[in-house]
PDB file of N, CA and C in Angstrom:
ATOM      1  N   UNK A   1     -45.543 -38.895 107.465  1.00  0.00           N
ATOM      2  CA  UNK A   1     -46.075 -38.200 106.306  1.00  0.00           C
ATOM      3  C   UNK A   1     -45.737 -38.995 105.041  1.00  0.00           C
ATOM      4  N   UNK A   2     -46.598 -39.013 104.524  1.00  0.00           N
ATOM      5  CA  UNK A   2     -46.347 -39.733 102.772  1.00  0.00           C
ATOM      6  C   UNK A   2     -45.591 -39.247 101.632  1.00  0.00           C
ATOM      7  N   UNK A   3     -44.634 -39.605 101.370  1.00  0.00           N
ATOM      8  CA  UNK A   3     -44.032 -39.261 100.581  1.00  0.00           C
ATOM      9  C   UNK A   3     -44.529 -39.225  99.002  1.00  0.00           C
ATOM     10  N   UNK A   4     -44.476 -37.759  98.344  1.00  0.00           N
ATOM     11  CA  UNK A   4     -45.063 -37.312  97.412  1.00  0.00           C
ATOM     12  C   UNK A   4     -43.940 -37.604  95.652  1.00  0.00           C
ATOM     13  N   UNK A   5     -44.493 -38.462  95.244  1.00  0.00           N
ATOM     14  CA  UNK A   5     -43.393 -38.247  93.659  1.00  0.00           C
ATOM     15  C   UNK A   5     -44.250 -37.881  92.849  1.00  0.00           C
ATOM     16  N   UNK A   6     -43.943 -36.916  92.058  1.00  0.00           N
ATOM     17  CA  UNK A   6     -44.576 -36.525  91.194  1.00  0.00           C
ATOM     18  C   UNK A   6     -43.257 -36.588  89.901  1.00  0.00           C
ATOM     19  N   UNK A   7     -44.120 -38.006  88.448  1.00  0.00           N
ATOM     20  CA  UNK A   7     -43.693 -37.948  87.449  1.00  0.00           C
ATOM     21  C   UNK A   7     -43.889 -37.543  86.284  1.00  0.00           C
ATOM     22  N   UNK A   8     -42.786 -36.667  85.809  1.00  0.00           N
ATOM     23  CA  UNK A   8     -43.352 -36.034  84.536  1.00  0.00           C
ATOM     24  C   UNK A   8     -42.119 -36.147  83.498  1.00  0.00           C
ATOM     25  N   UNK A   9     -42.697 -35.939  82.261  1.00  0.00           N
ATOM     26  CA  UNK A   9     -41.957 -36.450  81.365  1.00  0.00           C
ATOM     27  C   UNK A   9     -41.479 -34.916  80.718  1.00  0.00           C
ATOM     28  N   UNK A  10     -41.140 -35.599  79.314  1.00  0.00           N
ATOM     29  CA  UNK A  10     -40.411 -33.931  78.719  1.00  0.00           C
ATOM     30  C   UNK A  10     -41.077 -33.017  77.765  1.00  0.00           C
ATOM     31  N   UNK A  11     -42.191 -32.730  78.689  1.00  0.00           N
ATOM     32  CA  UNK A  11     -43.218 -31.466  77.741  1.00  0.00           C
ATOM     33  C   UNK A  11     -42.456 -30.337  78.078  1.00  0.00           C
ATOM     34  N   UNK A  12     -42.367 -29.447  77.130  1.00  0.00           N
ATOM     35  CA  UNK A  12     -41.889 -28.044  77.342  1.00  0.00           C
ATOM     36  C   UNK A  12     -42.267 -27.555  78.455  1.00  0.00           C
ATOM     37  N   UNK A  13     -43.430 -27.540  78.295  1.00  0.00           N
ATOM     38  CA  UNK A  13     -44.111 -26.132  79.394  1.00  0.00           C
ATOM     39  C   UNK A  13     -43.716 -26.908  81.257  1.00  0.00           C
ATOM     40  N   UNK A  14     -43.302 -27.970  80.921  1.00  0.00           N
ATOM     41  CA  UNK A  14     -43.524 -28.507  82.247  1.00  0.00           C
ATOM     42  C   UNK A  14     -42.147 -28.499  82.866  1.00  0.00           C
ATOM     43  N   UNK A  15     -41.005 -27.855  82.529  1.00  0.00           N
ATOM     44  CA  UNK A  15     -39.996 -27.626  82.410  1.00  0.00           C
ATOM     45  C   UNK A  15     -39.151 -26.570  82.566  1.00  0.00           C
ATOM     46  N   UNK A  16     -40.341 -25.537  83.533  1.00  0.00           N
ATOM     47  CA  UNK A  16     -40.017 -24.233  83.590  1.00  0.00           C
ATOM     48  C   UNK A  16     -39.496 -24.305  84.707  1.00  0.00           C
ATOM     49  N   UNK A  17     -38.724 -23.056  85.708  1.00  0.00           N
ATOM     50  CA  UNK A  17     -38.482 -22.909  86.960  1.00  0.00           C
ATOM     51  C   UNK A  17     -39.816 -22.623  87.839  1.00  0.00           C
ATOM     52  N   UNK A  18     -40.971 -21.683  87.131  1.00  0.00           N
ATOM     53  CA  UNK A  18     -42.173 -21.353  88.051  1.00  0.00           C
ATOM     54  C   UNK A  18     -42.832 -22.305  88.400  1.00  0.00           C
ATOM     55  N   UNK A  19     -42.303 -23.689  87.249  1.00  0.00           N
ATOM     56  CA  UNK A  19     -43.437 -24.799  87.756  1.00  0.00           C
ATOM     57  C   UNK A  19     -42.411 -25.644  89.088  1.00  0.00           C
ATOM     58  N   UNK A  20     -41.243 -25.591  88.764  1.00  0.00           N
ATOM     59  CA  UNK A  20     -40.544 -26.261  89.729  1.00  0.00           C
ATOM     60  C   UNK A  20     -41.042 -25.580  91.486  1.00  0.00           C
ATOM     61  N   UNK A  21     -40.997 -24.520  91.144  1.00  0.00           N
ATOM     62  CA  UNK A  21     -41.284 -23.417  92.174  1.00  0.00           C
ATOM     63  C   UNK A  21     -42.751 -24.279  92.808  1.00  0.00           C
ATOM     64  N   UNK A  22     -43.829 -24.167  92.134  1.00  0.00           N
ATOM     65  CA  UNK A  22     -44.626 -24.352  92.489  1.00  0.00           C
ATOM     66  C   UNK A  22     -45.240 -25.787  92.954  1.00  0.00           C
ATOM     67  N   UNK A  23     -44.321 -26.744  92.222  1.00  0.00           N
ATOM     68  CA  UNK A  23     -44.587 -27.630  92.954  1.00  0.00           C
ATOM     69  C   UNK A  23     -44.235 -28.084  94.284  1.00  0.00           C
ATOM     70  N   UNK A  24     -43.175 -27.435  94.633  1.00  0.00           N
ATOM     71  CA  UNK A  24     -42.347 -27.632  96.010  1.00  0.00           C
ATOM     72  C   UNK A  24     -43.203 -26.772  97.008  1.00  0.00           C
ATOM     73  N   UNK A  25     -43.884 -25.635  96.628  1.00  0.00           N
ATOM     74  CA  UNK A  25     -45.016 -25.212  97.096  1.00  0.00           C
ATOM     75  C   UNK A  25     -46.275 -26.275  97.504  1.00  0.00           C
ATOM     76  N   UNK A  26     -46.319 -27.153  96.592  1.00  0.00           N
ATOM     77  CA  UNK A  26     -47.888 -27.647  96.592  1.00  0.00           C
ATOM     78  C   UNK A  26     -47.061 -29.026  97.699  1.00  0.00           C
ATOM     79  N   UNK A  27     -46.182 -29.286  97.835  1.00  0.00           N
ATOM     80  CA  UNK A  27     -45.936 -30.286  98.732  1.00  0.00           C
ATOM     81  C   UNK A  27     -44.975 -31.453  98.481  1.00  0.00           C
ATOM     82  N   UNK A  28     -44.425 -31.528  97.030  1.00  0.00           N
ATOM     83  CA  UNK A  28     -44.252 -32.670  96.519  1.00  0.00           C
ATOM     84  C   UNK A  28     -43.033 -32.688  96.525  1.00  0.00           C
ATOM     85  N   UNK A  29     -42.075 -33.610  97.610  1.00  0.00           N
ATOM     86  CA  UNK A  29     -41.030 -34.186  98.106  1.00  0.00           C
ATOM     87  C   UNK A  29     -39.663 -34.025  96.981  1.00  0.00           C
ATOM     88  N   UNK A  30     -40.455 -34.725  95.838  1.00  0.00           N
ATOM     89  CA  UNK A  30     -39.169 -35.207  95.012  1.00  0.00           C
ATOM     90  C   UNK A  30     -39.808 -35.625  93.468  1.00  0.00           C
ATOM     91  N   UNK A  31     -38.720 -35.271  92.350  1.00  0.00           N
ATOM     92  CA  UNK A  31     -39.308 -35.271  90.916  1.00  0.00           C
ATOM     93  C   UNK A  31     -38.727 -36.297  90.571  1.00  0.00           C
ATOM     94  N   UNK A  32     -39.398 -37.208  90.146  1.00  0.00           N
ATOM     95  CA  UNK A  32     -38.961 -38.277  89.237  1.00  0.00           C
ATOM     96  C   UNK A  32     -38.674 -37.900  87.336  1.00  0.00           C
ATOM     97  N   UNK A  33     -37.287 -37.842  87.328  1.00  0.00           N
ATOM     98  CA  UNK A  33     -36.971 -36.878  85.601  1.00  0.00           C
ATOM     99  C   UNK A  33     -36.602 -37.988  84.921  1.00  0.00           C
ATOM    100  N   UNK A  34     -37.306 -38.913  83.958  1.00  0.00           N
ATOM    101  CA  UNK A  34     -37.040 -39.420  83.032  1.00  0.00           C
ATOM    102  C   UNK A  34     -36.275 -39.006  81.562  1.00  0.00           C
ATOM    103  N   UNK A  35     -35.294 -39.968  80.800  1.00  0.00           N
ATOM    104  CA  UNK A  35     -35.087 -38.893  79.757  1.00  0.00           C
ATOM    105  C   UNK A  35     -35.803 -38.718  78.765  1.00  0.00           C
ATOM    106  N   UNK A  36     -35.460 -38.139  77.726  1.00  0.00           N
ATOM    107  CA  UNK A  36     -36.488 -37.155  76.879  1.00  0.00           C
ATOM    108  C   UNK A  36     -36.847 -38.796  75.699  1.00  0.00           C
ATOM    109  N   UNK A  37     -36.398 -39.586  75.850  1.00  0.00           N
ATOM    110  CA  UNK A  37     -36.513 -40.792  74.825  1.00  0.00           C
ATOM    111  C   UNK A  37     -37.786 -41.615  75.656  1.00  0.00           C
ATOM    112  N   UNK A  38     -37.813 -41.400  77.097  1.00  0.00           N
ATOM    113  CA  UNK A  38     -39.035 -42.443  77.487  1.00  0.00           C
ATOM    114  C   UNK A  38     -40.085 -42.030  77.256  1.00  0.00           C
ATOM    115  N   UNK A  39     -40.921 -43.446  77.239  1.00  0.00           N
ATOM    116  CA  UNK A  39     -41.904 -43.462  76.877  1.00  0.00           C
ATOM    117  C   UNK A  39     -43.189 -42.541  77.649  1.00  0.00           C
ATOM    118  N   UNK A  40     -44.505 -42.207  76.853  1.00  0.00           N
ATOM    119  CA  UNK A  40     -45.205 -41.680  77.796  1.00  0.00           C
ATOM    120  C   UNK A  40     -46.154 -42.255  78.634  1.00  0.00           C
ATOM    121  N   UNK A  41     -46.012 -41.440  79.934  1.00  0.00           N
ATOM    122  CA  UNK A  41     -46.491 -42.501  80.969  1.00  0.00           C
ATOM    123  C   UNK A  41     -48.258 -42.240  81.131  1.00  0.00           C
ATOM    124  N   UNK A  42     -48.850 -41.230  80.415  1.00  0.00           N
ATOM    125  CA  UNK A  42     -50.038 -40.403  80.187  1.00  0.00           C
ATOM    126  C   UNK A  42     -51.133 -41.450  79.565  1.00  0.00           C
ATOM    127  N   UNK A  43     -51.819 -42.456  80.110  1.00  0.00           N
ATOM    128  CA  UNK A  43     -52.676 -43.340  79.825  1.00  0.00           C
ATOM    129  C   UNK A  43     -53.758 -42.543  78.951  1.00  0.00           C
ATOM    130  N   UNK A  44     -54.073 -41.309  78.377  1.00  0.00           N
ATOM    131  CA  UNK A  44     -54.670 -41.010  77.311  1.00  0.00           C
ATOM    132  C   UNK A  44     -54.124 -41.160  76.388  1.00  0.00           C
ATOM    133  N   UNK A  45     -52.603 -40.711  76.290  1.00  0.00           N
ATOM    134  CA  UNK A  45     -51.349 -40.411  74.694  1.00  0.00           C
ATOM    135  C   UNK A  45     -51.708 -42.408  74.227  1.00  0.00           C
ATOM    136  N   UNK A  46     -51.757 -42.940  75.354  1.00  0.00           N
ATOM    137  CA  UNK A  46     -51.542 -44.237  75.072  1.00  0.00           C
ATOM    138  C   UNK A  46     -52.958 -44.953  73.966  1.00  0.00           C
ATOM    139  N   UNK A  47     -53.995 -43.809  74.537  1.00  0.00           N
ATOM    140  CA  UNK A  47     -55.060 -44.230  74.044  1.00  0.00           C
ATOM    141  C   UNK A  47     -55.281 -43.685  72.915  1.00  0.00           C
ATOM    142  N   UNK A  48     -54.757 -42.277  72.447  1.00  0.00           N
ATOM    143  CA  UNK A  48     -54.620 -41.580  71.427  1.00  0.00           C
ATOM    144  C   UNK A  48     -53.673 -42.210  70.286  1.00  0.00           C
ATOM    145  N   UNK A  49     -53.088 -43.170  70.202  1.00  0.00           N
ATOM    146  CA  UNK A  49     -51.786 -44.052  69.969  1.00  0.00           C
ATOM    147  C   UNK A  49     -52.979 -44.956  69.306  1.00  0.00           C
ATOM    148  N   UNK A  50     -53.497 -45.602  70.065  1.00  0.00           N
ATOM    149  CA  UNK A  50     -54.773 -46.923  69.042  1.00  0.00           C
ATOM    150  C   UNK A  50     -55.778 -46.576  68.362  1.00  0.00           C
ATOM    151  N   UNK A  51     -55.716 -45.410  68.484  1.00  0.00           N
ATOM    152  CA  UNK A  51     -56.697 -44.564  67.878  1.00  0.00           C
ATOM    153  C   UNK A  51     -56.313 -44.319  66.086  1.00  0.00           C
ATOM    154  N   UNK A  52     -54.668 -43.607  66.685  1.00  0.00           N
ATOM    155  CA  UNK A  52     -54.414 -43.291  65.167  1.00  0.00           C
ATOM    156  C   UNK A  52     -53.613 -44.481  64.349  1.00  0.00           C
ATOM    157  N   UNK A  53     -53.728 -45.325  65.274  1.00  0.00           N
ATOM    158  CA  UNK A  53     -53.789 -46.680  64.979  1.00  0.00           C
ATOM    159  C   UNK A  53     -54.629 -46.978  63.852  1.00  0.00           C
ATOM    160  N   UNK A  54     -55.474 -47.434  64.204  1.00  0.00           N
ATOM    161  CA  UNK A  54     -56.980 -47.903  63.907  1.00  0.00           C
ATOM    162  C   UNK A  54     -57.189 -46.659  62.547  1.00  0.00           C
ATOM    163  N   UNK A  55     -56.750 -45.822  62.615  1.00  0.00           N
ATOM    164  CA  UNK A  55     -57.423 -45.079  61.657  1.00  0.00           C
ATOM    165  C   UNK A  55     -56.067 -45.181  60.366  1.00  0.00           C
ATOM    166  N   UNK A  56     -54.895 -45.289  60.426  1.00  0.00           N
ATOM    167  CA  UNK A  56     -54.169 -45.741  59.473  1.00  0.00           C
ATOM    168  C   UNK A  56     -54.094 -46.863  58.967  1.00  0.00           C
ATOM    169  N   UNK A  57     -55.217 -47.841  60.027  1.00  0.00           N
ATOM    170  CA  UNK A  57     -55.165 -49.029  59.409  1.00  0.00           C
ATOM    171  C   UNK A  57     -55.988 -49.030  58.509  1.00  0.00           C
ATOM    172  N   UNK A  58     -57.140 -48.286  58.442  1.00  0.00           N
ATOM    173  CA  UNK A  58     -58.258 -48.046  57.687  1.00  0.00           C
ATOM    174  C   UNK A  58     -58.219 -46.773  56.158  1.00  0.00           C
ATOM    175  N   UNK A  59     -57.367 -46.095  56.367  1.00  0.00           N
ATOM    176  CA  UNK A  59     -57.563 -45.167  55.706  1.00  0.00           C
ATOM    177  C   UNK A  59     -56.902 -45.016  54.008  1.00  0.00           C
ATOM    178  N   UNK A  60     -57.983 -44.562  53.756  1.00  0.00           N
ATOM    179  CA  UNK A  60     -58.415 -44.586  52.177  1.00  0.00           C
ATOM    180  C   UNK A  60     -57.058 -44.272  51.298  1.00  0.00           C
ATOM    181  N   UNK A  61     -56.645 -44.610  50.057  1.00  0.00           N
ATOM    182  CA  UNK A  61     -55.729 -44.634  49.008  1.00  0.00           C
ATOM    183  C   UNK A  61     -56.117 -42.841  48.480  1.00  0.00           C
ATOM    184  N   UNK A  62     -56.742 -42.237  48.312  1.00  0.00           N
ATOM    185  CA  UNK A  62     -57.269 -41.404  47.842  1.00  0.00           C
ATOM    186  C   UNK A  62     -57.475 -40.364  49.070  1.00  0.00           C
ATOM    187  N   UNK A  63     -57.820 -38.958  48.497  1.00  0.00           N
ATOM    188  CA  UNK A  63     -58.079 -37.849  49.751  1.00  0.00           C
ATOM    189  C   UNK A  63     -59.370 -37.900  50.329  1.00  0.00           C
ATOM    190  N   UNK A  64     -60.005 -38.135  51.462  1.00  0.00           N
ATOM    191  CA  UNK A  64     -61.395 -38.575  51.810  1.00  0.00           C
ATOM    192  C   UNK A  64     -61.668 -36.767  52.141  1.00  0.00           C
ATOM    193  N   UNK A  65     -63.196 -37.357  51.987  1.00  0.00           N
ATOM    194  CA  UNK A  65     -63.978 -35.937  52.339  1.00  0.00           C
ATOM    195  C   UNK A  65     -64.115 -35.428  53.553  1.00  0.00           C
ATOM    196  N   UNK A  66     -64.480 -34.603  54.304  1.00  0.00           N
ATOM    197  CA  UNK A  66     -64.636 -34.540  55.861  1.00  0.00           C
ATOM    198  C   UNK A  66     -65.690 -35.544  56.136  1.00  0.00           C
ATOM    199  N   UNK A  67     -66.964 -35.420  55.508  1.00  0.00           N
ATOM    200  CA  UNK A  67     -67.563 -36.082  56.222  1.00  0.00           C
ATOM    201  C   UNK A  67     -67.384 -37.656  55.900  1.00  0.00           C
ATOM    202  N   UNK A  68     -66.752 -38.094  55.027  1.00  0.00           N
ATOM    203  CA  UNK A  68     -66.675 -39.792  55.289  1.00  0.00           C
ATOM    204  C   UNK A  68     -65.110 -39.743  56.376  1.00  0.00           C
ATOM    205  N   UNK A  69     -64.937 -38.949  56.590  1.00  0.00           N
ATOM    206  CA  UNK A  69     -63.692 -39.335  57.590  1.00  0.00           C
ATOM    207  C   UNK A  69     -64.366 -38.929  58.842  1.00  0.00           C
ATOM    208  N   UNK A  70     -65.231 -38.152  58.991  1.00  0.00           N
ATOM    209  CA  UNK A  70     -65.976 -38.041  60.455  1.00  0.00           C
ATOM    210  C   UNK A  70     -66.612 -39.738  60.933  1.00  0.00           C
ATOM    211  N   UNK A  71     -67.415 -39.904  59.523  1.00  0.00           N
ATOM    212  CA  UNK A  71     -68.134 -41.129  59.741  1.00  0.00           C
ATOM    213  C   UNK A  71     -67.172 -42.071  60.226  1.00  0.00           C
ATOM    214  N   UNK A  72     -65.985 -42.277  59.497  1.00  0.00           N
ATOM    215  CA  UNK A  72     -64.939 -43.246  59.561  1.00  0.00           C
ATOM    216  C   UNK A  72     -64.097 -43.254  61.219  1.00  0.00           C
ATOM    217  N   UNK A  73     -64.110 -41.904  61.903  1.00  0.00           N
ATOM    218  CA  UNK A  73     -63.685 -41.774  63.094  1.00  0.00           C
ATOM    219  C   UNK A  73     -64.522 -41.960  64.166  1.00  0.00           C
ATOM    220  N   UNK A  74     -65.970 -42.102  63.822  1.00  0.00           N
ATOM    221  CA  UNK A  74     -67.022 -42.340  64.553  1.00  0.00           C
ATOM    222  C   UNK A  74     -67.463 -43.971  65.090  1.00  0.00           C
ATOM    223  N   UNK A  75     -66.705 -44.623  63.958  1.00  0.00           N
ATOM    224  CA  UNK A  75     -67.091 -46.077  63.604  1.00  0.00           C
ATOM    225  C   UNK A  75     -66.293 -46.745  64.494  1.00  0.00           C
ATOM    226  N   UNK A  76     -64.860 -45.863  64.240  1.00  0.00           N
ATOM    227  CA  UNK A  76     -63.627 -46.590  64.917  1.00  0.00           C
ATOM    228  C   UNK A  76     -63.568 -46.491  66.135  1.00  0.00           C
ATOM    229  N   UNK A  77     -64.348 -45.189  66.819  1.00  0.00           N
ATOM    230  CA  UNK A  77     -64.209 -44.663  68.127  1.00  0.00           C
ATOM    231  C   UNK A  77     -65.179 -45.812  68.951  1.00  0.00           C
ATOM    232  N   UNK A  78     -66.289 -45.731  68.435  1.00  0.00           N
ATOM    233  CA  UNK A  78     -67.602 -46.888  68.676  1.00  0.00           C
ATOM    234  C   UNK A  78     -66.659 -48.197  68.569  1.00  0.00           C
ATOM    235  N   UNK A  79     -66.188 -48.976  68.248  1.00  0.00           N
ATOM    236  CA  UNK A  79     -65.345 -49.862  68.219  1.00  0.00           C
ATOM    237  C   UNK A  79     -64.385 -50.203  69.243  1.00  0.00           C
ATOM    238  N   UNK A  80     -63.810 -48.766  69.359  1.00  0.00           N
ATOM    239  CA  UNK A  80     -62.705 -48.746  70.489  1.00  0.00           C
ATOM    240  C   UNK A  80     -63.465 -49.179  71.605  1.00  0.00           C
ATOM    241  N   UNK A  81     -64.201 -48.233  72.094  1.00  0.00           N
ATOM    242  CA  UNK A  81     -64.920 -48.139  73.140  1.00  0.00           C
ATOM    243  C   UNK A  81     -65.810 -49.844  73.569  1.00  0.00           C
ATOM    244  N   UNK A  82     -66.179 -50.493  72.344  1.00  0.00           N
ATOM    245  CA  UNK A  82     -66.674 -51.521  72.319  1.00  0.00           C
ATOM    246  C   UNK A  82     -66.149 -52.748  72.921  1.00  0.00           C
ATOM    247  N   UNK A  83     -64.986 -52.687  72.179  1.00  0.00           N
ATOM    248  CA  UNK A  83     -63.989 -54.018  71.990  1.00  0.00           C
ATOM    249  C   UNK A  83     -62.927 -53.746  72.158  1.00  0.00           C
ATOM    250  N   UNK A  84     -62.168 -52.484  73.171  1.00  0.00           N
ATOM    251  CA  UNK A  84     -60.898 -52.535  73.937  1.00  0.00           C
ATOM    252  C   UNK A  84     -61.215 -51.770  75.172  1.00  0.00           C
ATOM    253  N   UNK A  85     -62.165 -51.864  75.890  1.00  0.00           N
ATOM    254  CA  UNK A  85     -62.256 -51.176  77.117  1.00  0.00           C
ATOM    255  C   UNK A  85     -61.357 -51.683  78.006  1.00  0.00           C
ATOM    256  N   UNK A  86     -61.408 -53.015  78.392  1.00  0.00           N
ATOM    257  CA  UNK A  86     -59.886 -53.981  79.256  1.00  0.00           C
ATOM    258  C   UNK A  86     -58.856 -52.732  78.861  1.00  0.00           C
ATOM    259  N   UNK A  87     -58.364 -52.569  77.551  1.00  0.00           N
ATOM    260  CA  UNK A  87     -57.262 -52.262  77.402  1.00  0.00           C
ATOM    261  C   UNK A  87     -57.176 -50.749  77.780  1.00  0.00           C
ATOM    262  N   UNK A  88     -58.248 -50.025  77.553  1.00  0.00           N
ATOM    263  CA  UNK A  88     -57.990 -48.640  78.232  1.00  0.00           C
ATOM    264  C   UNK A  88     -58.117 -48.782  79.541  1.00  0.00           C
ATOM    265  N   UNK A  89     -58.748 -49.434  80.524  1.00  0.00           N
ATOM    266  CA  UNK A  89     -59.154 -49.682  81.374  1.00  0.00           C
ATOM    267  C   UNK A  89     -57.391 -49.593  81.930  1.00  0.00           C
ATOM    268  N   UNK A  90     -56.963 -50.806  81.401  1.00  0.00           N
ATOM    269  CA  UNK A  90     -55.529 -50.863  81.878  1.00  0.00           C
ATOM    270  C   UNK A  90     -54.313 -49.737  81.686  1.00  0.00           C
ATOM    271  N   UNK A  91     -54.531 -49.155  80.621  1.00  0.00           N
ATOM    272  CA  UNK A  91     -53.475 -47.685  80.832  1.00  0.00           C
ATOM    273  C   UNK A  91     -54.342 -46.995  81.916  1.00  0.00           C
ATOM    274  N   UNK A  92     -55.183 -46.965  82.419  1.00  0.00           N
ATOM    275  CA  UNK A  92     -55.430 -45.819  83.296  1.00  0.00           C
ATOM    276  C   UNK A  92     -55.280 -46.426  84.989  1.00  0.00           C
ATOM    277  N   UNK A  93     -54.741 -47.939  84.840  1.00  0.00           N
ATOM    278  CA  UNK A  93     -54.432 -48.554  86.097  1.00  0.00           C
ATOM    279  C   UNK A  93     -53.390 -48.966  86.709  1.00  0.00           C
ATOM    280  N   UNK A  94     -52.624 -49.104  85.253  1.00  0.00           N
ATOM    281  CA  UNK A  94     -51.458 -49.522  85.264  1.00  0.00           C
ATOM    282  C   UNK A  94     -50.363 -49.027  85.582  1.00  0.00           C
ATOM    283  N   UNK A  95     -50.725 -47.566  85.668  1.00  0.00           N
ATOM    284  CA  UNK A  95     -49.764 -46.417  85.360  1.00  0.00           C
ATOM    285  C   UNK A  95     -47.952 -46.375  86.419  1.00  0.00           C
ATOM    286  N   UNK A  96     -48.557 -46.727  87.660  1.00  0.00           N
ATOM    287  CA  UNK A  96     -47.907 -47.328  88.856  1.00  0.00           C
ATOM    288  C   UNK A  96     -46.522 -47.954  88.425  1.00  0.00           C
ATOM    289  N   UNK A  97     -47.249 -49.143  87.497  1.00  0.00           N
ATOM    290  CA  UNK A  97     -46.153 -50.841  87.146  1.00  0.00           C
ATOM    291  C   UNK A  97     -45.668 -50.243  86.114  1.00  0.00           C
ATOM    292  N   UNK A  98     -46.255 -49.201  85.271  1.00  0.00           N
ATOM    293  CA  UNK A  98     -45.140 -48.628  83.821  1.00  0.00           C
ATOM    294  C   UNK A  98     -43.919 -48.074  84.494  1.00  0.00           C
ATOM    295  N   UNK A  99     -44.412 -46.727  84.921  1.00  0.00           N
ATOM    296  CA  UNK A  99     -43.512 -46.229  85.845  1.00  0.00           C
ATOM    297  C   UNK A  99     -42.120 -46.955  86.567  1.00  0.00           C
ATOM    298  N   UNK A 100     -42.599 -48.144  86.767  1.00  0.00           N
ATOM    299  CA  UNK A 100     -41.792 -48.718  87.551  1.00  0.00           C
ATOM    300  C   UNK A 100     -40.702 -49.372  86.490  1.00  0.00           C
ATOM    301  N   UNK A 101     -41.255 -49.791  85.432  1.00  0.00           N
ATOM    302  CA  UNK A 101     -41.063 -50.289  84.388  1.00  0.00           C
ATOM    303  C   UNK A 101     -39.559 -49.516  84.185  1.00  0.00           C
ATOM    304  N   UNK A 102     -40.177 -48.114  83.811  1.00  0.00           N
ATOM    305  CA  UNK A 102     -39.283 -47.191  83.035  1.00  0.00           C
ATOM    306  C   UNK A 102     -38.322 -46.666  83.778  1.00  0.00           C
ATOM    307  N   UNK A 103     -38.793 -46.573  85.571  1.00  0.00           N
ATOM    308  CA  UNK A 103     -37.061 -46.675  86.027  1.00  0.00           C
ATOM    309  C   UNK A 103     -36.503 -48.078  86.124  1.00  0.00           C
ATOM    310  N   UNK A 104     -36.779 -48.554  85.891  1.00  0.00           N
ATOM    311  CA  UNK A 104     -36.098 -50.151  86.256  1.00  0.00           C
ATOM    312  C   UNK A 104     -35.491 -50.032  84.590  1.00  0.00           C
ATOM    313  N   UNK A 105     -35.766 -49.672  83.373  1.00  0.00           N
ATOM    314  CA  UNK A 105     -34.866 -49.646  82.323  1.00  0.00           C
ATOM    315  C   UNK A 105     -34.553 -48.438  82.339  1.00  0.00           C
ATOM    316  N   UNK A 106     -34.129 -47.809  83.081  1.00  0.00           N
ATOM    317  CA  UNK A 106     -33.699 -46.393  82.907  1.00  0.00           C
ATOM    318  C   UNK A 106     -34.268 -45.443  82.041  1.00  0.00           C
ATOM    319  N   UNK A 107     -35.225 -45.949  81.644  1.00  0.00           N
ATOM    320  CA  UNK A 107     -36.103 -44.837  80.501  1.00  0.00           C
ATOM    321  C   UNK A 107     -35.873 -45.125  78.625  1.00  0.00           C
ATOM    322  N   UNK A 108     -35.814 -46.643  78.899  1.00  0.00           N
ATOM    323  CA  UNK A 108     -35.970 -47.477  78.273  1.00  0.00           C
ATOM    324  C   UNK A 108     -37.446 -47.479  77.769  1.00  0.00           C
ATOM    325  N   UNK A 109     -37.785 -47.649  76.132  1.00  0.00           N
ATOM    326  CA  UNK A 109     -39.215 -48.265  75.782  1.00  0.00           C
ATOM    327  C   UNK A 109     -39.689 -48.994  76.274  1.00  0.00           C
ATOM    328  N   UNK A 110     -40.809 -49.526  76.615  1.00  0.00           N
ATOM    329  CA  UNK A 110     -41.185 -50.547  76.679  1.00  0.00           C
ATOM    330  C   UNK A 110     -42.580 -50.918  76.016  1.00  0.00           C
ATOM    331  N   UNK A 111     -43.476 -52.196  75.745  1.00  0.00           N
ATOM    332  CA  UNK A 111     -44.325 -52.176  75.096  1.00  0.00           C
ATOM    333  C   UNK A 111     -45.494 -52.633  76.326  1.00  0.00           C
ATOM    334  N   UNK A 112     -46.587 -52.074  76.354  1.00  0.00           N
ATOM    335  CA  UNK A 112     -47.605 -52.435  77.013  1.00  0.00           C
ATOM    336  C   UNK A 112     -48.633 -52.942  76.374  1.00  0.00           C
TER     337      UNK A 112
END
């Protein structure tokens, strides 16, 4: 039988006893508990990260309106999608070798 790890980091809700409960229900061997300083292993947060990236790199001296900041999040998103797909591509592949990453520094940063 295959041995099941399921890793999760330090969201509140994920931290309850009903969920502990339930995962030992659903099958899963053993929890991999990182500490509350590592990094997240969630290849969206990662993508949500260049995002607000990209938009502090851009953003106006002055209070912008909704709609030039819609436009402005539209431009950047079109962009993302354009000219870093490799790179999302890779948080959503990589996830495995981070992991591995972050027990091998004990839950240590690291930069991807």
């Amino acid at each position: 039988m295959t041995r099941v790890l399921l890793v999760k980091d330090h969201e509140r809700c994920l931290w309850q006893e009903t969920k502990f409960e339930a995962e030992k229900k659903s099958g899963f061997d053993s929890l991999l508990n990182f500490p509350k300083c590592s990094p997240d292993l969630n290849a969206s947060e990662g993508w949500w990260k260049r995002l607000k990236d990209k938009l502090a790199e851009g953003a106006p001296t002055v209070m912008e309106a909704r709609p030039a900041f819609l436009t402005r999040l539209r431009r950047i998103v079109t962009w993302l999608n354009r000219n870093a797909w490799n790179d999302c591509r890779a948080l959503c592949w990589n996830q495995k070798e981070r992991a591995r990453d972050v027990i091998r520094l004990k839950g240590a940063r690291r930069a991807w």
